[in-house]
Protein backbone atom coordinates (compact mmCIF):
# COMPACT_ATOMS: atom_id res chain seq x y z
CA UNK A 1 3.69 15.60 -10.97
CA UNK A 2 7.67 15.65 -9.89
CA UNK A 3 10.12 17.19 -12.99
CA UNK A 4 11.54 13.45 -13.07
CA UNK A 5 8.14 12.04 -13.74
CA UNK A 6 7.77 14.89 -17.07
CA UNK A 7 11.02 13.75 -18.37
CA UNK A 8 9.90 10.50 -18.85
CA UNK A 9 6.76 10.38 -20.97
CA UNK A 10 6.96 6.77 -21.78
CA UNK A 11 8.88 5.36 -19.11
CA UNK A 12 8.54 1.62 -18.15
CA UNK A 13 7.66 0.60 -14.66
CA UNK A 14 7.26 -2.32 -12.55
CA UNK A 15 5.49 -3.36 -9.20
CA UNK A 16 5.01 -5.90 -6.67
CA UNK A 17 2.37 -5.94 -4.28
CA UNK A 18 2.91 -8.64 -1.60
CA UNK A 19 -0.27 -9.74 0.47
CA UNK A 20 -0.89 -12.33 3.23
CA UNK A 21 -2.80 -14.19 0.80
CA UNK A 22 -1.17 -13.72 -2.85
CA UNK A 23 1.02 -11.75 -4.74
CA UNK A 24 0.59 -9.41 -7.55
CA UNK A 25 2.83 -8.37 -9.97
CA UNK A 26 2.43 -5.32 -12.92
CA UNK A 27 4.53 -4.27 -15.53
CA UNK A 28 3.61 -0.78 -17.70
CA UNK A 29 4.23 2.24 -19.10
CA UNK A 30 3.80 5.15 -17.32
CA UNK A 31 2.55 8.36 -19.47
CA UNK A 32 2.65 12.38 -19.23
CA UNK A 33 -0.82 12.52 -17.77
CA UNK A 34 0.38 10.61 -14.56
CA UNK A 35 -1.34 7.26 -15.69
CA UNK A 36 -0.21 3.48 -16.51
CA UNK A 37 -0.91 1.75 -19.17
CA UNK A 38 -0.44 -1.81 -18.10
CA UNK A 39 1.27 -4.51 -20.30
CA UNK A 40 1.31 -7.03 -18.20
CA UNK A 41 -0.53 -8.18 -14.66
CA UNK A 42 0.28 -11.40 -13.04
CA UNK A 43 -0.91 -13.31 -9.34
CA UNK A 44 0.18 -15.80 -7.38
CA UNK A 45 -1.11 -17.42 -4.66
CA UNK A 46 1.18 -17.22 -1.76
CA UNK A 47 1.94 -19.13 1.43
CA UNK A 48 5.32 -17.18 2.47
CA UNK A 49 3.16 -14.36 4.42
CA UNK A 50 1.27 -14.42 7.69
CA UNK A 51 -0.62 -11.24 8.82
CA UNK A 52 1.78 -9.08 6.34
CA UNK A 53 5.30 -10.82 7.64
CA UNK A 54 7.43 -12.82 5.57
CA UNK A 55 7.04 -16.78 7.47
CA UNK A 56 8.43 -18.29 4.78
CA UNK A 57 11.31 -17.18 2.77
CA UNK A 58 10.98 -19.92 -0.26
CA UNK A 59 7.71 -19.70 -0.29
CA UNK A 60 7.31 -15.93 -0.81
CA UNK A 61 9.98 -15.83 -3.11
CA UNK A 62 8.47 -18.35 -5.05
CA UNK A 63 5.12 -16.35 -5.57
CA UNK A 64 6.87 -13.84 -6.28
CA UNK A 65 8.93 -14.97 -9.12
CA UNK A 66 5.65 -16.49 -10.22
CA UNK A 67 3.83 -13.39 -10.42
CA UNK A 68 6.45 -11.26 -12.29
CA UNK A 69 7.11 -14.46 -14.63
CA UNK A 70 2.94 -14.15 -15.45
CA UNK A 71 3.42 -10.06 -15.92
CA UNK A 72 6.50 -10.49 -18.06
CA UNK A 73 5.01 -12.95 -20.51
CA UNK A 74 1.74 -11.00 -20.69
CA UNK A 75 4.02 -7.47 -20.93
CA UNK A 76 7.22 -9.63 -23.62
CA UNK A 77 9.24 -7.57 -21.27
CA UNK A 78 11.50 -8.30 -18.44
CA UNK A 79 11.28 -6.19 -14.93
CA UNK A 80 14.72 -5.50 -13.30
CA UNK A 81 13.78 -2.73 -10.68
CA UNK A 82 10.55 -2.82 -8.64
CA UNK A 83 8.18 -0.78 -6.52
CA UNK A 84 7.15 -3.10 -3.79
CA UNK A 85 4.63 -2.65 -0.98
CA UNK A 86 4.86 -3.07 2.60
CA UNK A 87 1.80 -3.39 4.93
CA UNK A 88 3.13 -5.00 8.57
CA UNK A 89 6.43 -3.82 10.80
CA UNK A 90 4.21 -1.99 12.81
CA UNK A 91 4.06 1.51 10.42
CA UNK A 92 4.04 4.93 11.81
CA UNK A 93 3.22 7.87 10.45
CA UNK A 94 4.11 11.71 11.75
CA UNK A 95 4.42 15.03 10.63
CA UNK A 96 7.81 16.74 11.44
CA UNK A 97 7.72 21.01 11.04
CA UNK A 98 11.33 22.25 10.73
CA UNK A 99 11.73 26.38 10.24
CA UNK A 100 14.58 28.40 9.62
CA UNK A 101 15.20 32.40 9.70
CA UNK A 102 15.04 34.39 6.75
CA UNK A 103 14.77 37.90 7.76
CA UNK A 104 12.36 39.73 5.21
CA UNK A 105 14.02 37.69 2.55
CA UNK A 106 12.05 36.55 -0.94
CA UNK A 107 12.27 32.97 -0.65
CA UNK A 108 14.75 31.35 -3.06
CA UNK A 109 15.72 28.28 -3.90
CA UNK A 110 18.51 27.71 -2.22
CA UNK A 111 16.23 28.83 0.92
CA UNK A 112 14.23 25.94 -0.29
CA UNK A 113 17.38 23.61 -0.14
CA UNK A 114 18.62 24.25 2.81
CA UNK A 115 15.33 23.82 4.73
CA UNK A 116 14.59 20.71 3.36
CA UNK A 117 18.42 19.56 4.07
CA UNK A 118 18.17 20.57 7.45
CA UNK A 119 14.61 18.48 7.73
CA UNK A 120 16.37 15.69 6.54
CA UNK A 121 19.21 15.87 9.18
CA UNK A 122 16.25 16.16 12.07
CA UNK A 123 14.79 12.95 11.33
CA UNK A 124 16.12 10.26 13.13
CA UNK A 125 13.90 7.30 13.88
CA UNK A 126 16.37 4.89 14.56
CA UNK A 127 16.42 1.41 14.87
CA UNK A 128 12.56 2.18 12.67
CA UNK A 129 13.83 2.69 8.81
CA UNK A 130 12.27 5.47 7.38
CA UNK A 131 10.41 4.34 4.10
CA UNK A 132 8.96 7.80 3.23
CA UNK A 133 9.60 11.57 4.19
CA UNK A 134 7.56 13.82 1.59
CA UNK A 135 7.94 17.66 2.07
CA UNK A 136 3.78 18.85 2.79
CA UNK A 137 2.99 22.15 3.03
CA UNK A 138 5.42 24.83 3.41
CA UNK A 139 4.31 27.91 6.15
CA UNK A 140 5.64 31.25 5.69
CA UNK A 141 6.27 33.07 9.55
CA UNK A 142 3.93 30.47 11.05
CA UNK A 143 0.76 31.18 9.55
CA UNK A 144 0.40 31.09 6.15
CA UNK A 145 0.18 27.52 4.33
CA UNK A 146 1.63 27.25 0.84
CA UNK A 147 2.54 24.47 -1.46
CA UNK A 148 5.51 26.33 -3.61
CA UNK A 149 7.16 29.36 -1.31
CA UNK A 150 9.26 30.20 -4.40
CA UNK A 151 9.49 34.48 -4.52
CA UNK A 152 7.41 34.93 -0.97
CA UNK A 153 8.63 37.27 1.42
CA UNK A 154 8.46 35.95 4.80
CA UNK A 155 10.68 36.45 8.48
CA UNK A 156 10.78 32.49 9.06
CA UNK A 157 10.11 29.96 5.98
CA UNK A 158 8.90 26.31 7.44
CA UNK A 159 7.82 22.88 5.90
CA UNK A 160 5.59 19.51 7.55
CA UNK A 161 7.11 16.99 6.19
CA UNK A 162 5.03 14.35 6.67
CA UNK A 163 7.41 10.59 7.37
CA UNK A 164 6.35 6.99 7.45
CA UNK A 165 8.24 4.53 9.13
CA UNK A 166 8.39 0.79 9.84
CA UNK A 167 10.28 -1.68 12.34
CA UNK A 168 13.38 -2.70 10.07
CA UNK A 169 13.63 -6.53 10.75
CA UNK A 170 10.14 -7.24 8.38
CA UNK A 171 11.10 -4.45 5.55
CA UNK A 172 15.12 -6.74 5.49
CA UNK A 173 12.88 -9.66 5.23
CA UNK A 174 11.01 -8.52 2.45
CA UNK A 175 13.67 -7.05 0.61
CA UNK A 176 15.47 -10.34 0.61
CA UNK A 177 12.54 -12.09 -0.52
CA UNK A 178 12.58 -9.83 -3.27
CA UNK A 179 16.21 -9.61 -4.43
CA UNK A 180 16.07 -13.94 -4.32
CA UNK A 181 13.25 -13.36 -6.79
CA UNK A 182 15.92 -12.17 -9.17
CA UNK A 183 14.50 -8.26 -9.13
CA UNK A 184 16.19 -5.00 -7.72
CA UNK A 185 14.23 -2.72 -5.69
CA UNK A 186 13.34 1.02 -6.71
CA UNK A 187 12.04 1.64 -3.31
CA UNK A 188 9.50 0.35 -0.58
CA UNK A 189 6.43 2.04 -0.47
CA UNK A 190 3.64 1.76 2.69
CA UNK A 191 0.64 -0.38 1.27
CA UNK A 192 -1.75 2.85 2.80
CA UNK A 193 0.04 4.94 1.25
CA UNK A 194 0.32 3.59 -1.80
CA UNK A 195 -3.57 2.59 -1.53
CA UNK A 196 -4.05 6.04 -0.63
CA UNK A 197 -2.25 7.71 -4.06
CA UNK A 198 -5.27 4.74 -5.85
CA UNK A 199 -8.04 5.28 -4.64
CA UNK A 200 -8.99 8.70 -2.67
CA UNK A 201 -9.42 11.84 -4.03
CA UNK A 202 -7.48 14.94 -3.19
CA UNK A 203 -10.59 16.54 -1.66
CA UNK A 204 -11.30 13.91 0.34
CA UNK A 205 -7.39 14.08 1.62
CA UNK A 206 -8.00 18.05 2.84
CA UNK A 207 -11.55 17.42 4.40
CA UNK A 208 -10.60 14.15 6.25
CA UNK A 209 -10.96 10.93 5.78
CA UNK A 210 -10.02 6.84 6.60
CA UNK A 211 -9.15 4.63 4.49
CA UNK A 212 -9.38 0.83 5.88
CA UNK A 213 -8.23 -1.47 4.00
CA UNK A 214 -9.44 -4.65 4.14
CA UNK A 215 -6.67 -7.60 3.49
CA UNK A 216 -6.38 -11.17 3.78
CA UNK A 217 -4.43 -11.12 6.94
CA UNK A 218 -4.30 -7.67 7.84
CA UNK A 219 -6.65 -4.69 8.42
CA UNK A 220 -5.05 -1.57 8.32
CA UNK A 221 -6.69 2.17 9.16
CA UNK A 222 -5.54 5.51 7.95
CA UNK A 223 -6.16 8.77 8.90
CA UNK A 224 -6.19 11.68 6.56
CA UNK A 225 -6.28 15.01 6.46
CA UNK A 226 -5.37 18.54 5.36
CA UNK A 227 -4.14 16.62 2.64
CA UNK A 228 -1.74 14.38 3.99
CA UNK A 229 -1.53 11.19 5.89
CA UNK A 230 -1.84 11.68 9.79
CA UNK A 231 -1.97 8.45 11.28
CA UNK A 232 -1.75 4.39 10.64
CA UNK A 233 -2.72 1.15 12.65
CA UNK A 234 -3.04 -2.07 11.51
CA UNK A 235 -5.41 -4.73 13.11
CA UNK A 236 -4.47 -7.84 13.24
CA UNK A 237 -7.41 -9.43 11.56
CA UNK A 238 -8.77 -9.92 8.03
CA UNK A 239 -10.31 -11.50 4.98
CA UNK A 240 -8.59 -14.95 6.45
CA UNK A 241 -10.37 -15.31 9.43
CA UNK A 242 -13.93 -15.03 8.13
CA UNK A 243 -12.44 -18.16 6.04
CA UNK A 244 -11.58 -19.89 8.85
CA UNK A 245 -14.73 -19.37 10.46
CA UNK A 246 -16.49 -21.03 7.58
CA UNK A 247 -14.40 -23.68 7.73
CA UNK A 248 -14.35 -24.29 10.78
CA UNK A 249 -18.16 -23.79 11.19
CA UNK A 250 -19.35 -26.16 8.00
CA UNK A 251 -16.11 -28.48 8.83
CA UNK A 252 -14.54 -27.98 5.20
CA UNK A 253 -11.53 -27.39 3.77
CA UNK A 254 -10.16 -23.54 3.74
CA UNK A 255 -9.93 -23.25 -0.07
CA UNK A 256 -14.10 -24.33 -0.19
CA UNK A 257 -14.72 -21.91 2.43
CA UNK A 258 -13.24 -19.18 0.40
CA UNK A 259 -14.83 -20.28 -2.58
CA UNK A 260 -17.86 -20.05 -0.60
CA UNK A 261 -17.41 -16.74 0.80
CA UNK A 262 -16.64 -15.04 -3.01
CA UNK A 263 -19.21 -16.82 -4.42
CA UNK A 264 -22.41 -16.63 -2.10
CA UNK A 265 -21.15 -14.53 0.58
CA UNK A 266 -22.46 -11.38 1.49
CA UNK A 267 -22.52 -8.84 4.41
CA UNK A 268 -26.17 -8.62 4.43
CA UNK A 269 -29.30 -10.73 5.23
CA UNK A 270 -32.38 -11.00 2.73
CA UNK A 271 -35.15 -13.58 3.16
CA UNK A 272 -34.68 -15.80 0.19
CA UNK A 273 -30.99 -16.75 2.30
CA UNK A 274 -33.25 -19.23 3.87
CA UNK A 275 -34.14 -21.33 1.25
CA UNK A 276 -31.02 -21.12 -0.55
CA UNK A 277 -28.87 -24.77 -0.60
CA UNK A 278 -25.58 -24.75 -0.63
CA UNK A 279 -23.27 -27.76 -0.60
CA UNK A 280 -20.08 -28.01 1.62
CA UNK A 281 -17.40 -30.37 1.01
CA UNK A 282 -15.88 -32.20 3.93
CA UNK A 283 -12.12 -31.93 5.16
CA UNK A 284 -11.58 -35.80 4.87
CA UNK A 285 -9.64 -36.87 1.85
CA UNK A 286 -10.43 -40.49 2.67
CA UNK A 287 -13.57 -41.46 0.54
CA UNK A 288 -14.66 -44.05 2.63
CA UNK A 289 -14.32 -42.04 5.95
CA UNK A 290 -15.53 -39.09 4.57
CA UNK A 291 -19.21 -37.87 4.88
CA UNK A 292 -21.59 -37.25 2.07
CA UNK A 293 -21.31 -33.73 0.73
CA UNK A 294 -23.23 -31.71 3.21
CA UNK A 295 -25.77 -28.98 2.96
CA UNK A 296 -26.35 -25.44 4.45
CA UNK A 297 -28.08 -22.46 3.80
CA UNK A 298 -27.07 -19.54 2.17
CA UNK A 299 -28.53 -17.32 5.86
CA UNK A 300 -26.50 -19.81 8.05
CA UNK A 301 -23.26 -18.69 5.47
CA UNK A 302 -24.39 -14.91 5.73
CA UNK A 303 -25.05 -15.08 9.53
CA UNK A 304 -20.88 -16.86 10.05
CA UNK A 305 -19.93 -13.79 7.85
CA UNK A 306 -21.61 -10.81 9.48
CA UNK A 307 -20.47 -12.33 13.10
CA UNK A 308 -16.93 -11.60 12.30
CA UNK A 309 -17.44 -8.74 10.52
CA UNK A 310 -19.05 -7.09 13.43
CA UNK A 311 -16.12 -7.89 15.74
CA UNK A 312 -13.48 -6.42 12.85
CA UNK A 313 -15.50 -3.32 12.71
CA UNK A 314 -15.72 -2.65 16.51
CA UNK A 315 -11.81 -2.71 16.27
CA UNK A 316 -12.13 -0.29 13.14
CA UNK A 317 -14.48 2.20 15.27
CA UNK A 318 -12.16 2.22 18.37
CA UNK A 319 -9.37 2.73 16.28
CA UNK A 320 -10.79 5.69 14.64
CA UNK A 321 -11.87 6.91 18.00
CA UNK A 322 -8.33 6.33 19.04
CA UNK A 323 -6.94 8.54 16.16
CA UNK A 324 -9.18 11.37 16.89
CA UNK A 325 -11.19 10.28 13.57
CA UNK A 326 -14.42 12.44 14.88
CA UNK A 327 -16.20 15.71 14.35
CA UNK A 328 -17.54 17.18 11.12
CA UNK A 329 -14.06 15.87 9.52
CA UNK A 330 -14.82 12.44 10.59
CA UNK A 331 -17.72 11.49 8.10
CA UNK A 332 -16.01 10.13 5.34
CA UNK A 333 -14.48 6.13 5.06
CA UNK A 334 -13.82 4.73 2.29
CA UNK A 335 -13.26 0.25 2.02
CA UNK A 336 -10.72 -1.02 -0.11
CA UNK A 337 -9.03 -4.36 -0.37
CA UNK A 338 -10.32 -7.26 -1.50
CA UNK A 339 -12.45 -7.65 1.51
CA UNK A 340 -14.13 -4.52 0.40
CA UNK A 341 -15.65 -6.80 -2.64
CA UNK A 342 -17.91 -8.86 -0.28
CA UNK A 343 -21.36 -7.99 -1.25
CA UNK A 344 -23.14 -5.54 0.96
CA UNK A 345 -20.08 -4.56 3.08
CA UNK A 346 -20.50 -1.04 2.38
CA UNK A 347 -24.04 -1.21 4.17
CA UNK A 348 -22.83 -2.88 7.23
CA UNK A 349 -19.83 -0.48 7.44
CA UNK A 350 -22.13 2.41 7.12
CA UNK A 351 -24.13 0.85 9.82
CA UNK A 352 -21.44 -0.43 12.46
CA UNK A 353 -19.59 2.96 12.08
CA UNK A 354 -22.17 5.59 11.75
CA UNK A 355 -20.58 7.12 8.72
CA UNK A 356 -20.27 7.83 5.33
CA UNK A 357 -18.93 4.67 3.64
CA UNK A 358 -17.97 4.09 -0.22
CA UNK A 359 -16.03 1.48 -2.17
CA UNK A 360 -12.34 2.55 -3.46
CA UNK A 361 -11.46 1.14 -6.42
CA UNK A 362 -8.33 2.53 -8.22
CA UNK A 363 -8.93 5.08 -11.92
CA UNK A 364 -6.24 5.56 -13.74
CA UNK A 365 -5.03 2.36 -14.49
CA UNK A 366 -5.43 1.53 -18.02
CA UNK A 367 -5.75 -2.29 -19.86
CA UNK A 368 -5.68 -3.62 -16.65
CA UNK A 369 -6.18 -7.52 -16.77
CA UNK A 370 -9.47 -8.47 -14.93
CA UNK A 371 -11.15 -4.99 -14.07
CA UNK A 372 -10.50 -2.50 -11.67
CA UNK A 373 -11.52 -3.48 -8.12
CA UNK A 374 -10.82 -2.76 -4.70
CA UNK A 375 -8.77 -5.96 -4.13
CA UNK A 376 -5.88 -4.20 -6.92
CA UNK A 377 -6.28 -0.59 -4.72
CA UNK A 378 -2.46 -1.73 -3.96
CA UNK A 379 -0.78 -2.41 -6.78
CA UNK A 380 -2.89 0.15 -8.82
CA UNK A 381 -1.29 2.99 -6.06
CA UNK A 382 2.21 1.54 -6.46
CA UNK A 383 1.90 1.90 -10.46
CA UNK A 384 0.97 5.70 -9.82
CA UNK A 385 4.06 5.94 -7.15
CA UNK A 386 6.04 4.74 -9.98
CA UNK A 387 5.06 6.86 -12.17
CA UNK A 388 4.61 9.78 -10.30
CA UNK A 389 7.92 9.01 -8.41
CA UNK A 390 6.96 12.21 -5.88
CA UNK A 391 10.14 13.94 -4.55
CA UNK A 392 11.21 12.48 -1.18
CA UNK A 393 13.47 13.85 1.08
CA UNK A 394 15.00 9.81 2.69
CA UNK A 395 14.87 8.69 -1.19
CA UNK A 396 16.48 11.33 -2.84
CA UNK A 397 19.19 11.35 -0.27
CA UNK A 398 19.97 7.80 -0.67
CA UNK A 399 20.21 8.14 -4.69
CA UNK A 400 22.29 10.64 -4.54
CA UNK A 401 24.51 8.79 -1.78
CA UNK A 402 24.66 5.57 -4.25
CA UNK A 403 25.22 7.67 -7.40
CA UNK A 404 28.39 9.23 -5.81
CA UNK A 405 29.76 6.13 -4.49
CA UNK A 406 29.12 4.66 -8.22
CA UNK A 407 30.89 7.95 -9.32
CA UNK A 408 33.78 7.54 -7.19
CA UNK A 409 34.08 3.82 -7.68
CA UNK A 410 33.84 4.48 -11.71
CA UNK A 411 36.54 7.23 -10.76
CA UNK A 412 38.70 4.78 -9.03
CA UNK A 413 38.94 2.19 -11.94
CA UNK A 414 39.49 5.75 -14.22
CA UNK A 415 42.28 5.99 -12.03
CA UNK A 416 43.73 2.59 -11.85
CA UNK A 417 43.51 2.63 -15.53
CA UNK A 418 45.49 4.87 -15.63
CA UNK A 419 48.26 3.70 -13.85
CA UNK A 420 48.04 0.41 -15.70
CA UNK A 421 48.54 2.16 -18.59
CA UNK A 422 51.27 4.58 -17.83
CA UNK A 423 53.04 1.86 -16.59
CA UNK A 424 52.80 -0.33 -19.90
């Protein structure tokens, strides 16, 4: 836990997590121990945002004001800064190593700050905006890995900083999306990474693992290991589609065929599926054109459901095959998102990829409004960003830029007070 995080025992945070297919809002407390106490949840269903890009500016807005009006009444609070998530503009994610020359030296801190500054100066990813660049491990003369150099004696002291980026255009988007919702932003944070922080465990981080979460509109995969976050790609496909197929397949409206797919869907087959009834309703609004409320079997529902998932997941595996997910540090995935609360889904991933699957649902989120499940993996990890706020190189930076342009604004009214003054 970051020395900004102890200072604040109690302090209050909020976050917005915007998806392709609503948006959730949280305002809470964060405490000592690195956890949130929640005061207030909220969700919206939203229309603004097609496979993680804002395609309608009112429309996101809208759910997002609605969200974070639902959290503030629950919290009696109002949010003025948030923590908001971004899952499309095509992120990246890299390690940079930067050394310098110390000669013998013990490590000091000042070695410490000018390594990092100089890190800082070396990444340029430009036109991408740079959302995240978190100093990893630090080596001392190539070789040894440690995770505070403080009082080491080394020839050459180096750091990985590991940086996540995004195309610019989507992030502006979202960020004005966010400001017309009447709330300031703390910072952007990567939906992986932030789903990361909720859900996996730090072992799991050093021995490898994927994360894939599963989302309405998108399905993004991400690569860890040796603790940090190696790689991201996001598949255009999710959640959605296995909707549409439904609908499309029972000719009903969208919002039945989700209803459907919560309710009775599953990623497995049993034999009772075939005697199973279910009723569909049909897209006409006309009663006297429409049909009479159809009929299909729970199997025929299943068997829509598992077709799509097996396409998704042959993405997933040659995207992991892709990212050099294999080996003895390839074993371990772990589903999140609320596709990863379809019934049997961690079977069939198990099956389709040949490894180790569990669920990821987020801990540490306390009073949370309607459970903990893999469908609030988001907005549980952007809580613990909050709270945690983790020192990062980009963000630091640009606080400190803004605090000394407030400074020398503050100083320039000081100043033409002054003169106003001596002049009376």
């Amino acid at each position: 836990m970051s020395a900004r995080a102890e200072r604040g025992i109690t302090r209050p945070i909020a976050a917005v997590d915007v998806g392709s297919s609503k948006v959730a809002a949280l305002i809470g407390i964060a405490r000592l121990d690195g956890t949130v106490e929640a005061l207030g949840v909220g969700a919206r269903v939203c229309h603004g945002v097609k496979r993680g890009l804002i395609s309608d500016m009112r429309a996101a807005e809208d759910a997002i004001r609605g969200a974070m009006d639902m959290a503030e009444q629950q919290a009696r609070q109002q949010a003025t800064r948030v923590v908001v998530s971004l899952g499309a503009g095509r992120l990246e994610s890299a390690v940079r190593t930067v050394d310098m020359a110390i000669p013998g030296q013990q490590v000091t801190r000042e070695h410490i700050a000018a390594l990092l500054a100089e890190g800082r100066r070396r990444i340029d990813l430009k036109p991408r905006t740079v959302l995240h660049a978190q100093p990893a491990l630090y080596t001392l003369d190539g070789e040894t890995h440690v995770t505070d150099p403080l009082g080491f004696h080394a020839d050459r002291l180096g750091v990985d900083i590991h940086v996540v980026s995004a195309e610019t255009p989507p992030l502006r988007n979202l960020d004005q999306c966010v400001r017309a919702a009447h709330l300031g932003i703390q910072t952007i944070v990567a939906s992986p990474v932030a789903a990361g922080l909720a859900v996996l465990h730090a072992e799991e981080r050093e021995l490898g693992v994927a994360l894939i979460d599963l989302g309405a509109g998108l399905t993004t995969v991400s690569v860890y290991g040796r603790g940090q976050l190696a790689e991201i790609v996001a598949l255009q496909t999710g959640g959605q589609d296995i909707t549409d197929d439904i609908a499309a397949a029972f000719a009903t409206k969208r919002a039945h065929a989700e209803k459907l797919k919560a309710r009775h869907g599953s990623a497995s087959l049993a034999p009772r599926d075939n005697h199973e009834q279910l009723e569909t309703v049909p897209i006409a609004d006309d009663a006297e054109d429409a049909p009479d409320t159809g009929r299909v079997t729970r199997a025929q529902l299943n068997q829509i459901i598992r077709a799509r998932l097996t396409t998704q997941f042959a993405a997933i595996a040659d995207a992991l095959m892709t990212m050099g997910f294999t080996g003895p540090a390839g074993r371990q995935v772990v589903l999140t998102g609320g596709g990863a609360e379809l019934a049997g889904i961690d079977d069939f991933a198990q099956a389709q990829l040949a490894r180790q699957v569990r669920i990821g649902r987020p801990k540490g989120l306390r009073d949370l409004t309607g459970g903990t499940t893999a469908a609030l993996a988001t907005l549980a990890g952007l809580a613990a960003f909050a709270a945690q706020d983790p020192d990062d190189l980009w963000s630091l930076a640009e606080r400190h830029a803004a605090r000394a342009r407030a400074d020398d604004h503050r100083s320039g009214l000081a100043r033409l007070a002054g003169r106003l003054k001596a002049g009376l």
